[in-house]
Protein backbone atom coordinates (compact mmCIF):
# COMPACT_ATOMS: atom_id res chain seq x y z
CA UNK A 1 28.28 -168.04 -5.93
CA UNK A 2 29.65 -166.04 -2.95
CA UNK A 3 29.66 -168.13 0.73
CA UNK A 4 30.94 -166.77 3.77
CA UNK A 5 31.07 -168.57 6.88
CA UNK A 6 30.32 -167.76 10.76
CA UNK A 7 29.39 -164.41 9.50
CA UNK A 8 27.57 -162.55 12.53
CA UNK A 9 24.34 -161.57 11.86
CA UNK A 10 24.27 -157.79 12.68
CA UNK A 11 25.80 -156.80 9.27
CA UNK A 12 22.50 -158.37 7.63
CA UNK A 13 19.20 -157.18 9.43
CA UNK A 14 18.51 -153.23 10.17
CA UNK A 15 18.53 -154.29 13.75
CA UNK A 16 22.45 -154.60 14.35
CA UNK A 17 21.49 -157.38 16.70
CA UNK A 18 21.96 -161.22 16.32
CA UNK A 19 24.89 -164.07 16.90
CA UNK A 20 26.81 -165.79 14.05
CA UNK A 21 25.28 -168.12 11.20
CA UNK A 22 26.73 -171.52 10.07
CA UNK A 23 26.82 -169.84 6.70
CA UNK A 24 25.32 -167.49 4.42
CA UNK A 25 25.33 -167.66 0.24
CA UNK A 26 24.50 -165.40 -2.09
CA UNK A 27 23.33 -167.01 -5.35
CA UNK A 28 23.48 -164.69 -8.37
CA UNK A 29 20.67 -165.50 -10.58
CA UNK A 30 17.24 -166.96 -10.08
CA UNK A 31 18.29 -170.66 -10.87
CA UNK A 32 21.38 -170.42 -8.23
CA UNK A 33 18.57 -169.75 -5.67
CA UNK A 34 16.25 -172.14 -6.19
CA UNK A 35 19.71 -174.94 -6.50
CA UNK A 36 20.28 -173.66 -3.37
CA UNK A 37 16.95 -173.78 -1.89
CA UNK A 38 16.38 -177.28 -3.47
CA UNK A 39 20.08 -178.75 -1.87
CA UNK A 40 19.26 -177.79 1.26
CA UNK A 41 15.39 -179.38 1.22
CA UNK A 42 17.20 -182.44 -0.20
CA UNK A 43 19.41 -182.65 2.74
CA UNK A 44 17.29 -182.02 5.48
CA UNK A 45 19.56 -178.56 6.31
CA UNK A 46 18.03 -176.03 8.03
CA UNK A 47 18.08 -172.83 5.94
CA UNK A 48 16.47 -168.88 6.23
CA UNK A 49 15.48 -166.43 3.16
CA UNK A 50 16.39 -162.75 3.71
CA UNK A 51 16.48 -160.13 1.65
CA UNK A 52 17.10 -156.90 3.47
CA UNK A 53 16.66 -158.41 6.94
CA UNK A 54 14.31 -155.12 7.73
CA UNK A 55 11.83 -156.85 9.23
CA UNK A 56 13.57 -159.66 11.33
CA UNK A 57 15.13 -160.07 15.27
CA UNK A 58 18.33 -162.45 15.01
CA UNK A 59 19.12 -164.11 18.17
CA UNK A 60 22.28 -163.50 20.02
CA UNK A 61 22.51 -167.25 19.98
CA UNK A 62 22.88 -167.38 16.52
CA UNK A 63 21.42 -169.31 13.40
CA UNK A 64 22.53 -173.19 13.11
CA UNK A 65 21.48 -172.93 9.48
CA UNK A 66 21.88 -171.13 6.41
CA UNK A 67 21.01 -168.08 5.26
CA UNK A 68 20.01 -167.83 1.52
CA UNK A 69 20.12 -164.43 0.37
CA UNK A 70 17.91 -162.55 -2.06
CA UNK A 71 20.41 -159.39 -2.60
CA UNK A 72 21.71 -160.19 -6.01
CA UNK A 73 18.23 -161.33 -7.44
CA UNK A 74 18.03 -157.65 -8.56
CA UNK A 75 16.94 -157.72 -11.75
CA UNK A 76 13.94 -155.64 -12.78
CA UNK A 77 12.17 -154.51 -16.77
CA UNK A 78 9.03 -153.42 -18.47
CA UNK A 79 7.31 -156.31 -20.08
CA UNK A 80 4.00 -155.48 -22.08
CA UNK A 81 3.35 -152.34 -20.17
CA UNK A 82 4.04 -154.47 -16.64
CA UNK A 83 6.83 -154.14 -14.07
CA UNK A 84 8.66 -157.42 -13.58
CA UNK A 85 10.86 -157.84 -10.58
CA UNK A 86 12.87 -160.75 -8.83
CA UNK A 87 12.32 -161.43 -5.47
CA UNK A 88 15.67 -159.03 -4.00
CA UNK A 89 14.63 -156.01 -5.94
CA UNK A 90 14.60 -152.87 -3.67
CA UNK A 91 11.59 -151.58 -2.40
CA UNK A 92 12.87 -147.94 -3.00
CA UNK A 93 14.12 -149.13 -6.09
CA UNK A 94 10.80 -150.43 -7.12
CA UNK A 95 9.19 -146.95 -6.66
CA UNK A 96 11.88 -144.96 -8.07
CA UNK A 97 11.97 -146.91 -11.15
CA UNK A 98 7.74 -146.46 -11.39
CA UNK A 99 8.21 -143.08 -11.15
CA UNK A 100 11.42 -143.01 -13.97
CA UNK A 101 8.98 -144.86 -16.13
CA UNK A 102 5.81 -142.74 -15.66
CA UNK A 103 3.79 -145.58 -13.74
CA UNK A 104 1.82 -144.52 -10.17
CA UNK A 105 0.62 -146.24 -7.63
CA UNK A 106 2.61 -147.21 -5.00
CA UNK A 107 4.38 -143.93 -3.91
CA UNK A 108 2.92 -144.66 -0.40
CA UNK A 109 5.60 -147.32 -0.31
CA UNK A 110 8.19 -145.16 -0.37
CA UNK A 111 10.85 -145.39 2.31
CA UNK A 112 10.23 -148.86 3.46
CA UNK A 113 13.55 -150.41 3.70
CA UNK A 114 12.65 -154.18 2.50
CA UNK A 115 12.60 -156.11 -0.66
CA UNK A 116 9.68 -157.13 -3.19
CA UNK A 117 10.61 -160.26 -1.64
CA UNK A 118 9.40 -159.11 1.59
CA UNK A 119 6.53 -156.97 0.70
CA UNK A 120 4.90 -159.14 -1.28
CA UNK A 121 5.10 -161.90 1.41
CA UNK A 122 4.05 -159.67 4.59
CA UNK A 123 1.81 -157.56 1.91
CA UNK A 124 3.37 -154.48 2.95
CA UNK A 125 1.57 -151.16 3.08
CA UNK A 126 1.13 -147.87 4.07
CA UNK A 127 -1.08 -144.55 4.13
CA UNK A 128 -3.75 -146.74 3.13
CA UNK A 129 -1.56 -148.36 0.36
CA UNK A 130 -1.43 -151.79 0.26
CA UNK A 131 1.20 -153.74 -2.18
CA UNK A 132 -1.29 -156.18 -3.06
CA UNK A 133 -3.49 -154.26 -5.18
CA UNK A 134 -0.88 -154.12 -7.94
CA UNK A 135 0.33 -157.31 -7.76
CA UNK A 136 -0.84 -159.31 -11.13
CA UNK A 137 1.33 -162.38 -11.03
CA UNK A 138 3.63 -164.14 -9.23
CA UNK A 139 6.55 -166.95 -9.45
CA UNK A 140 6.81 -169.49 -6.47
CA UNK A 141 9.14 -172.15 -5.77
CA UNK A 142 7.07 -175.41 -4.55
CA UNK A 143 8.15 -178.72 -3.58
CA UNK A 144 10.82 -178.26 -5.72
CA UNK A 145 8.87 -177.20 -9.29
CA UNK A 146 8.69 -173.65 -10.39
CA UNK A 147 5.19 -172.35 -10.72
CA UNK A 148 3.57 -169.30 -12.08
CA UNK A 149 0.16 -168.11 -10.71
CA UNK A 150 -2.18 -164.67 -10.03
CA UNK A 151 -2.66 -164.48 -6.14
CA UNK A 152 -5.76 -164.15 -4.69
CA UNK A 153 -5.68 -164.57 -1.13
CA UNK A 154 -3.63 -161.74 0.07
CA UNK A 155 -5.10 -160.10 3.46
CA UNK A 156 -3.55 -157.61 6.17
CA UNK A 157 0.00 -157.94 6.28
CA UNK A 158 -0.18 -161.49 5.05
CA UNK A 159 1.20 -162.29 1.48
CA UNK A 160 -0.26 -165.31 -0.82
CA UNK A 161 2.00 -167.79 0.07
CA UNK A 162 1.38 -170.60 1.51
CA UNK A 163 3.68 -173.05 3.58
CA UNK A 164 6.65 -173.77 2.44
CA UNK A 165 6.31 -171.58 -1.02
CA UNK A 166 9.06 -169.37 -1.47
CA UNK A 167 8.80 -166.40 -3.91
CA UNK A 168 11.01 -165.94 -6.60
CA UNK A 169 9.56 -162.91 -8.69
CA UNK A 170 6.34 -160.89 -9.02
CA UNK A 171 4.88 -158.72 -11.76
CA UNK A 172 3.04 -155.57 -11.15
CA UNK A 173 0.42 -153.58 -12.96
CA UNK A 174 -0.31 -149.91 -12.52
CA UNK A 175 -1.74 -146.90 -14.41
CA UNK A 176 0.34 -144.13 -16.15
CA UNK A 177 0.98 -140.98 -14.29
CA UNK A 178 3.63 -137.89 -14.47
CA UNK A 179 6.92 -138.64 -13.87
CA UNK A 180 7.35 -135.03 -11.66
CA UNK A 181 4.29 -135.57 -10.06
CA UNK A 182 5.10 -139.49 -8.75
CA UNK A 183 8.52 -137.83 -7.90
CA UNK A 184 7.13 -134.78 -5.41
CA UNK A 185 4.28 -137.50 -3.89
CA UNK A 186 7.35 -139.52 -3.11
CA UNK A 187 9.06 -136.30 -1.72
CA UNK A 188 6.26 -135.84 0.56
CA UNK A 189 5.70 -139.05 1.65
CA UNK A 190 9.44 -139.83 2.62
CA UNK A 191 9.54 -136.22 5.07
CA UNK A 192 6.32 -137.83 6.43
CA UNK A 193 8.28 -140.46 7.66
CA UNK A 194 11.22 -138.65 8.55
CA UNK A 195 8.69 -136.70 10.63
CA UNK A 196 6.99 -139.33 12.61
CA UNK A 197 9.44 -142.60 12.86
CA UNK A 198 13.00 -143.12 14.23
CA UNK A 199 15.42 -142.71 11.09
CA UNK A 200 18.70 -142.80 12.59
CA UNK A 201 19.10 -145.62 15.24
CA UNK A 202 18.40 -149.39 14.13
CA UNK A 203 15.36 -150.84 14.56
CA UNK A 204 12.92 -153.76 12.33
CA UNK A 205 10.17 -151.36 12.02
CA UNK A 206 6.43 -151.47 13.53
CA UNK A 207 6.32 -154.32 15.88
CA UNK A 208 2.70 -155.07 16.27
CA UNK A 209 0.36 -155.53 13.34
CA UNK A 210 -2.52 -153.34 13.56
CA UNK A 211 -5.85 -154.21 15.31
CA UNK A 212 -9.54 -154.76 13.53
CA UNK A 213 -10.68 -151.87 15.73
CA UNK A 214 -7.40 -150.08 17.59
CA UNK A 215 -3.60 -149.01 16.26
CA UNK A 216 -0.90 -150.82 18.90
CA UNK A 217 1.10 -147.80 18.40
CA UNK A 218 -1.66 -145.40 20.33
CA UNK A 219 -2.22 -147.65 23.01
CA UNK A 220 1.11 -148.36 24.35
CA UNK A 221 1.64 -144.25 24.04
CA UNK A 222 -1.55 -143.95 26.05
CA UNK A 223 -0.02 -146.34 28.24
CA UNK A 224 2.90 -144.41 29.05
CA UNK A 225 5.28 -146.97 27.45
CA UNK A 226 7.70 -144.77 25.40
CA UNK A 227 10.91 -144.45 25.74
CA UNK A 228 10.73 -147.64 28.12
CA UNK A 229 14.15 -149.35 28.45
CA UNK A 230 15.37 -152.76 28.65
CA UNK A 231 19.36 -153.01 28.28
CA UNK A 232 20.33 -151.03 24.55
CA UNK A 233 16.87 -151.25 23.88
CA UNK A 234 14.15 -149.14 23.91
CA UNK A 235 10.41 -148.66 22.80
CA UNK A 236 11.37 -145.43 20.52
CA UNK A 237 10.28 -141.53 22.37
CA UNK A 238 8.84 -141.07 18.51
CA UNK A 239 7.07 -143.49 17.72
CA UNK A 240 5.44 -146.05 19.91
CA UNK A 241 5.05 -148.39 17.93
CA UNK A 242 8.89 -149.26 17.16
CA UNK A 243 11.52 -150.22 19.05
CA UNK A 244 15.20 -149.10 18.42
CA UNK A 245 18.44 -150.39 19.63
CA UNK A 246 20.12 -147.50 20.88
CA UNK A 247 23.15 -148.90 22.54
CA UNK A 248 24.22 -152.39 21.62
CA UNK A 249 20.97 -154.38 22.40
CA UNK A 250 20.73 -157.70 22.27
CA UNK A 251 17.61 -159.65 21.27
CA UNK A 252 16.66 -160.49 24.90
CA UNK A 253 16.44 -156.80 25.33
CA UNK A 254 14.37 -156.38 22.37
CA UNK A 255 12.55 -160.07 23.42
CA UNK A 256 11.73 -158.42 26.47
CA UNK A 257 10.06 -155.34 25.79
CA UNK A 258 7.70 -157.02 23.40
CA UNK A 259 6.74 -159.45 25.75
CA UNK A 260 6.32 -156.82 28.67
CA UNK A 261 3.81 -154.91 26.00
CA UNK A 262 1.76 -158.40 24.90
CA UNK A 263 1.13 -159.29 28.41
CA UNK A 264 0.20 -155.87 29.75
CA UNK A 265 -1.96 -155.54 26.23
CA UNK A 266 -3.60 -158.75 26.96
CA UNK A 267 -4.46 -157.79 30.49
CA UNK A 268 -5.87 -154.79 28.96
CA UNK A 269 -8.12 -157.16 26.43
CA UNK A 270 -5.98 -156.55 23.70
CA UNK A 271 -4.45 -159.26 21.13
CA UNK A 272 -0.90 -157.56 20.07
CA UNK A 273 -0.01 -159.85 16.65
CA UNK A 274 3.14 -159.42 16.06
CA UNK A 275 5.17 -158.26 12.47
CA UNK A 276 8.18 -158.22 13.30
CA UNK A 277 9.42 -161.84 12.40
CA UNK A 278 12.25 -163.53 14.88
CA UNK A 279 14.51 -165.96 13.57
CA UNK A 280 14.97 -169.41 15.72
């Protein structure tokens, strides 16, 4: 198993932002990871799961801990007409090999950076798709036994884990479809986002979860908050509702912006919740 140590944080999150870590590993198959997982519970060490660190603020501080990474849990096959995936599979991998195999369904998915790691855990979504609704089963490590189970309880952006579960693969069912037809839906739903979200400068995606009755992204452009600067970092000119390091920001300068727009949402009568997931 690969370990590096004091490796800065930047080269693993789609932020660029964040201090050093004591030390990060990379186990190589499913029962490295939970060996891993399992030493560190036994010791009492203080340890983080990322997969493609799309979704996460690092502090400039650093982690005192470990990071356990998903990246070579890659493996992915057809089982009985079902997709089977470990928890580091590629999200865009995911889709691409649905649409290879003739399966449809999740093509709104398309062009999220994360893991199936990650999107079954935040239930990831998009253009009314939600990741959940193809889910059929799921493998979880808890308190230290392996454990096989259909979810249930999966809501908006909230996965079916509970505390201290840790996912280590999930099977999906969908329908057939036509290969050329997934592949142009996909087409059209990656210019879509080209179209309407910052590709090109780093950022962890939408920062605010979306309200029962109002989109966070609407209000803080009706508020006049884009392109609002703190240090290299900036809620983005194209899309409210991210916000994009654009010249070496650090996480105060992210850390700041967010809480600027929660309190001035609150005073408003607004409850900003947030998704994007800082790392202590």
């Amino acid at each position: 198993m690969l370990r590096k140590y004091g490796v800065s944080l930047k080269k693993y999150c789609s932020f660029k932002i964040g201090g050093r870590a004591k030390s990060i590993c990379f186990p190589n198959n499913e029962k490295e990871f939970v060996k891993e997982i399992t030493r560190c519970q036994n010791k009492g060490e203080k340890f983080c799961i990322l997969g493609n660190g799309s979704n996460v603020l690092f502090l400039d501080r650093g982690f005192a801990g470990k990071i356990i990474s998903t990246r070579l849990l890659n493996k992915i096959y057809l089982q009985n007409d079902e997709i089977c995936c470990e928890a580091g599979v590629n999200l865009n991998f995911l889709c691409k090999y649905c649409a290879e195999k003739g399966f449809i369904g999740i093509e709104n998915l398309f062009g999220i950076p994360g893991t199936v790691g990650g999107a079954v855990v935040m239930n990831a979504g998009a253009y009314g798709c939600e990741i959940c609704q193809f889910v059929k089963k799921i493998k979880i490590l808890k308190d230290r036994e392996i454990i096989e189970k259909s979810p249930t309880n999966f809501s908006y952006r909230k996965g079916p884990l509970g505390k201290d579960e840790i996912l280590l693969s999930a099977t999906f069912s969908l329908e057939k479809g036509i290969k050329q037809d997934i592949l142009a839906s996909q087409k059209l739903i990656m210019e879509k986002r080209k179209s309407s979200q910052p590709y090109g400068l780093p950022s962890a995606g939408s920062v605010f979860k979306r309200g029962k009755d109002f989109f966070p992204a609407k209000l803080i452009d009706e508020w006049g908050f884009k392109g609002l600067k703190k240090g290299g970092a900036m809620i983005s000119n194209k899309h409210a509702g991210f916000i994009v390091n654009f010249d070496k920001a650090k996480s105060d300068d992210v850390l700041y912006l967010i809480n600027f727009v929660e309190t001035y949402a609150k005073e408003k009568g607004y409850n900003f919740e947030r998704e994007i997931i800082v790392v202590k």
